[in-house]
Protein backbone atom coordinates (compact mmCIF):
# COMPACT_ATOMS: atom_id res chain seq x y z
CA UNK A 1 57.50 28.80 16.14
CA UNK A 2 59.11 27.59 19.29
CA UNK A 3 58.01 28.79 22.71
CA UNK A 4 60.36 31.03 24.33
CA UNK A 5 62.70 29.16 27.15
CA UNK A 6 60.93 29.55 30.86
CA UNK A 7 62.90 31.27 33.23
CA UNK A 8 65.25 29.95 36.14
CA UNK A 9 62.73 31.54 38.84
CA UNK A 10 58.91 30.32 37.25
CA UNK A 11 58.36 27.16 39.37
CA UNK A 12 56.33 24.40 37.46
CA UNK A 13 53.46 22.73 39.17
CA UNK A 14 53.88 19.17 40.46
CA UNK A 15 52.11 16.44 38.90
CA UNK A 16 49.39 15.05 41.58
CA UNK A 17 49.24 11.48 41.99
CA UNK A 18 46.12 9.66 43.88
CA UNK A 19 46.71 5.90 44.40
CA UNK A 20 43.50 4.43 44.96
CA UNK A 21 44.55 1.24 45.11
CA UNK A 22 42.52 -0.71 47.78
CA UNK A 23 46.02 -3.18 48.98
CA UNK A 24 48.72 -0.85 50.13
CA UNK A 25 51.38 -2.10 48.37
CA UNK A 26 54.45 -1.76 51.42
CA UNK A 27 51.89 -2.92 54.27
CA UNK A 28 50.01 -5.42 51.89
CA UNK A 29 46.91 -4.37 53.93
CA UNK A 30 43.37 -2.95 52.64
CA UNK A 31 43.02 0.10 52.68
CA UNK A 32 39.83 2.18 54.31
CA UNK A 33 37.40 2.94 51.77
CA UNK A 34 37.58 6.97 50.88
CA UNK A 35 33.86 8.06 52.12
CA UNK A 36 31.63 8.65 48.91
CA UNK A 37 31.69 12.66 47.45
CA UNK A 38 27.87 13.57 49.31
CA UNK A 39 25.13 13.32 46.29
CA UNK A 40 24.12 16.99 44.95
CA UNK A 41 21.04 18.20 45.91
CA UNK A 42 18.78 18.34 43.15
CA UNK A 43 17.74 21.19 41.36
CA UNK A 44 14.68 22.48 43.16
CA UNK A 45 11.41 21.74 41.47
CA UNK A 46 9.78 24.32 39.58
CA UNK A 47 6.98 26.52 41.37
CA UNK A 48 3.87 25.47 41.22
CA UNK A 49 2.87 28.25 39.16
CA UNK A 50 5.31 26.97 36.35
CA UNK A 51 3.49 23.50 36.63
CA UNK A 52 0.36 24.98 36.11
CA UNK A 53 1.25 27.21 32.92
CA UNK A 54 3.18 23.89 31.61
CA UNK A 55 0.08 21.49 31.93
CA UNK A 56 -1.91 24.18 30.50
CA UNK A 57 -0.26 24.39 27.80
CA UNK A 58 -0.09 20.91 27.13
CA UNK A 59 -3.49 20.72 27.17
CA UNK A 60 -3.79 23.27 24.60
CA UNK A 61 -1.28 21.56 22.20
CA UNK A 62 -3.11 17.78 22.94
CA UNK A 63 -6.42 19.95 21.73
CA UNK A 64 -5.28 21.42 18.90
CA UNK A 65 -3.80 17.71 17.90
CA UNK A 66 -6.76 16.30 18.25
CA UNK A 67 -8.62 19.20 16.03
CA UNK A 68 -5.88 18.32 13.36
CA UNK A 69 -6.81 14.84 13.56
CA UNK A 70 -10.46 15.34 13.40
CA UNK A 71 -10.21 17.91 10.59
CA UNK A 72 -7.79 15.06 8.16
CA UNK A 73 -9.84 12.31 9.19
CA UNK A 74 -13.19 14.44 7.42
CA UNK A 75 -10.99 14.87 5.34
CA UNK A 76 -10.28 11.86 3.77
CA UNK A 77 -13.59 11.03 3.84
CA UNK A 78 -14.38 13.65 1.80
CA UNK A 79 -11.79 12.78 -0.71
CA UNK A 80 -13.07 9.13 -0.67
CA UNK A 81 -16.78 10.14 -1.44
CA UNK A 82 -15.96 12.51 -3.99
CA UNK A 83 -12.94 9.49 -5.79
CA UNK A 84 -16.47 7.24 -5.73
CA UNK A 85 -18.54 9.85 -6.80
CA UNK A 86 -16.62 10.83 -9.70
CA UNK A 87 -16.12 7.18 -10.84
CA UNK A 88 -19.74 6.28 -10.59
CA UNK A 89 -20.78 9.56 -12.62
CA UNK A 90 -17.81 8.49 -15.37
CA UNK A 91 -19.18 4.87 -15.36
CA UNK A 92 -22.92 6.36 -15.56
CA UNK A 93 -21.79 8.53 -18.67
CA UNK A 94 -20.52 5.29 -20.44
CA UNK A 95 -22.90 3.20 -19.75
CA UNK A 96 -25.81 5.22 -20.70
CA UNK A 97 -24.61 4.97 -24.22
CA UNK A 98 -25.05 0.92 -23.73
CA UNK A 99 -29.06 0.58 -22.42
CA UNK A 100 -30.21 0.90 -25.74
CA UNK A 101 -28.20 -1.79 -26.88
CA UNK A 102 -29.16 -3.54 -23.57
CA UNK A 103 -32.59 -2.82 -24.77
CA UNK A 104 -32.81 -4.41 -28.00
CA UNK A 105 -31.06 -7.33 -25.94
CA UNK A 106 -33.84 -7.83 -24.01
CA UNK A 107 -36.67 -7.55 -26.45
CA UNK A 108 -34.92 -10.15 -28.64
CA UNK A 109 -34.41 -12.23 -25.50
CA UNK A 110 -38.40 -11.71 -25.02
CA UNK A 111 -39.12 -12.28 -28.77
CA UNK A 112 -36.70 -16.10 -28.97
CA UNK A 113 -34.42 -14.08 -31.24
CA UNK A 114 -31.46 -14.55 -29.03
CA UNK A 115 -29.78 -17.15 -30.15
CA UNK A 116 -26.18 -18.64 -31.71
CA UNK A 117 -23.24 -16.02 -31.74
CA UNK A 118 -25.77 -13.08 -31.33
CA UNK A 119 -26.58 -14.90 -27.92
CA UNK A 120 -22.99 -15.58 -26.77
CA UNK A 121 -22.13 -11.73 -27.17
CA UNK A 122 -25.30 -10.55 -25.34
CA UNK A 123 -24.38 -12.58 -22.30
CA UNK A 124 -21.16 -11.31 -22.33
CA UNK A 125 -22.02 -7.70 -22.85
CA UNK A 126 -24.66 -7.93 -19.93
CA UNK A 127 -21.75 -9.36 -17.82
CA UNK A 128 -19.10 -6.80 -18.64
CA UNK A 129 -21.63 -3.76 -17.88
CA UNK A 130 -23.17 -6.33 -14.74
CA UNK A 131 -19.01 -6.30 -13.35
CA UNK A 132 -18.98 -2.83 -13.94
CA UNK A 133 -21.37 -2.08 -11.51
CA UNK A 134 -24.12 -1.84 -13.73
CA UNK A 135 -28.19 -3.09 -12.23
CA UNK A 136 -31.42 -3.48 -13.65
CA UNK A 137 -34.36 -2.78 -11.92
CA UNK A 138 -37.80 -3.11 -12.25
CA UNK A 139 -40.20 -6.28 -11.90
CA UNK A 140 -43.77 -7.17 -12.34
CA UNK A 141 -46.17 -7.05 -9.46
CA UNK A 142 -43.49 -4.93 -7.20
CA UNK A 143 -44.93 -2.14 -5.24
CA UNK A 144 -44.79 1.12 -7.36
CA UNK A 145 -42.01 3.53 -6.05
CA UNK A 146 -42.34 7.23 -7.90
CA UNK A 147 -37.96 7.54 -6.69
CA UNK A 148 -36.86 4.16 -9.17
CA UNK A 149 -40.23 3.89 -11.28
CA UNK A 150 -41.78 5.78 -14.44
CA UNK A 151 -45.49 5.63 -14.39
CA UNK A 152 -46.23 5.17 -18.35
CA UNK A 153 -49.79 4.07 -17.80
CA UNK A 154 -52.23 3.70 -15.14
CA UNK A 155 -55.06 1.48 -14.73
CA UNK A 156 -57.21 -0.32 -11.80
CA UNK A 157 -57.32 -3.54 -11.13
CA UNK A 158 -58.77 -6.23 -8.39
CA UNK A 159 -55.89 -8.90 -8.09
CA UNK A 160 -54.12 -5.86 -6.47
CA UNK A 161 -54.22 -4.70 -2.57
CA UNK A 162 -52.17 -1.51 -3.29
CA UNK A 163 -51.03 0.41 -6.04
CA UNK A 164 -48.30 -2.00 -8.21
CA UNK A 165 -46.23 -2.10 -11.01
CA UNK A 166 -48.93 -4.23 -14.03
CA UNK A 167 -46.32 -4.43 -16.30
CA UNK A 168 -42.60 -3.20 -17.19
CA UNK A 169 -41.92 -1.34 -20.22
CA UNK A 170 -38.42 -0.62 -20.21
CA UNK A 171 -36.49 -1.87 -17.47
CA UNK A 172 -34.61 0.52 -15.26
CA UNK A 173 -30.75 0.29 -14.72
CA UNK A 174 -28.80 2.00 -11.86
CA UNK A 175 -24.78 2.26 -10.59
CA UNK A 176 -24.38 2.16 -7.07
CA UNK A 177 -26.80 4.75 -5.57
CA UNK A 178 -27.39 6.63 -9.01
CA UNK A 179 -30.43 5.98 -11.05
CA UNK A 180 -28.89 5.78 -14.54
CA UNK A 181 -32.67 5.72 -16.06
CA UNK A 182 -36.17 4.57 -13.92
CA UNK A 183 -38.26 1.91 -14.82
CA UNK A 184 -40.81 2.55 -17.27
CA UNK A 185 -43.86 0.97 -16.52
CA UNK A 186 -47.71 0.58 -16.17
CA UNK A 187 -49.12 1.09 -12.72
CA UNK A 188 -52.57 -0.40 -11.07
CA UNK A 189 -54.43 0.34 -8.24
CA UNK A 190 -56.94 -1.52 -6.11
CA UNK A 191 -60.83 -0.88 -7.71
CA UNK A 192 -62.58 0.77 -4.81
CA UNK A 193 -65.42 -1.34 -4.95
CA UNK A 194 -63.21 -4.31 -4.28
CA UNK A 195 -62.80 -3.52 -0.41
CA UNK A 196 -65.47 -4.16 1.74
CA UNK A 197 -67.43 -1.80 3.93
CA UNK A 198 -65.80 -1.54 7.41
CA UNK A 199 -68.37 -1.91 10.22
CA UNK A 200 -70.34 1.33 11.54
């Protein structure tokens, strides 16, 4: 579609032309600099009401950030004590089956009846369990702890200054902070005729 012809009588705007050259050309002379357009006047500032509703509500948004951040960072914390929790209570399950094998380990260690091939796979069975995690507990002559020790039998004696662990039954075995089974053992106490009178 072609536009229609313009009329004889419609006059067409000139082209403008600004030479900004800084030599005139016929004169060969420089030309006065045009004087710079006058910088705009900036915007006026917001009222100082406006400020104060726009640093209040930053404030607001920075505190609910940091509540966001606070909140996650419990958290994963949470989610970490729980992933150890859960892997120590697995573990614990397992290796409970094991002490009584661990058991009969350590009486035939106690007996001389741990030796050749039967010796070789106790040592590595105590250091597979020992990798996992896995600790015995539970020595002559320590103090006697009711939280980690099982008093089997109790008796009084004077090489003792306060009430100790005579003898160990069954050792006890732990993972991490969880008592997998105490320490079964025999418990003295200092005679009381042993101490001496304290002066009047």
């Amino acid at each position: 579609m072609t536009n229609p012809p313009k009329g004889e009588g419609e006059e067409r705007e000139a082209p403008v032309i600004r030479d900004r050259r800084r030599i005139d050309p016929e004169t060969g002379q420089v030309r006065e600099q045009a004087a710079a357009p006058a910088p705009e006047a900036p915007a006026e500032s917001p009222g100082g009401e406006e400020v104060e509703s726009l640093k209040k509500q930053l404030a607001e948004r920075t505190a609910d950030l940091q509540r966001l951040k606070a909140e996650y960072d419990n958290y994963r914390k949470r989610v970490d004590r729980d992933r150890i929790a859960v892997r120590e209570q697995a573990l614990g399950t397992v290796l409970n089956e094991i002490l009584p094998v661990l058991d009969d380990i350590g009486r035939a260690r106690d007996h001389d009846e741990l030796t050749g091939g039967f010796k070789s796979v106790a040592e590595a069975l105590e250091a597979a369990t020992g990798k996992l995690g896995l600790e015995r507990f539970g020595e002559k002559g320590e103090p006697f702890d009711p939280v980690v020790h099982e008093a089997l039998m109790h008796g009084y004696s004077a090489d003792v200054t306060e009430t100790s662990v005579g003898d160990v039954l069954q050792p006890g075995y732990r993972i991490g902070e969880r008592i997998l089974r105490p320490a079964r053992v025999a418990v003295f106490e200092p005679e009381s005729g042993t101490s001496e009178p304290e002066p009047e």
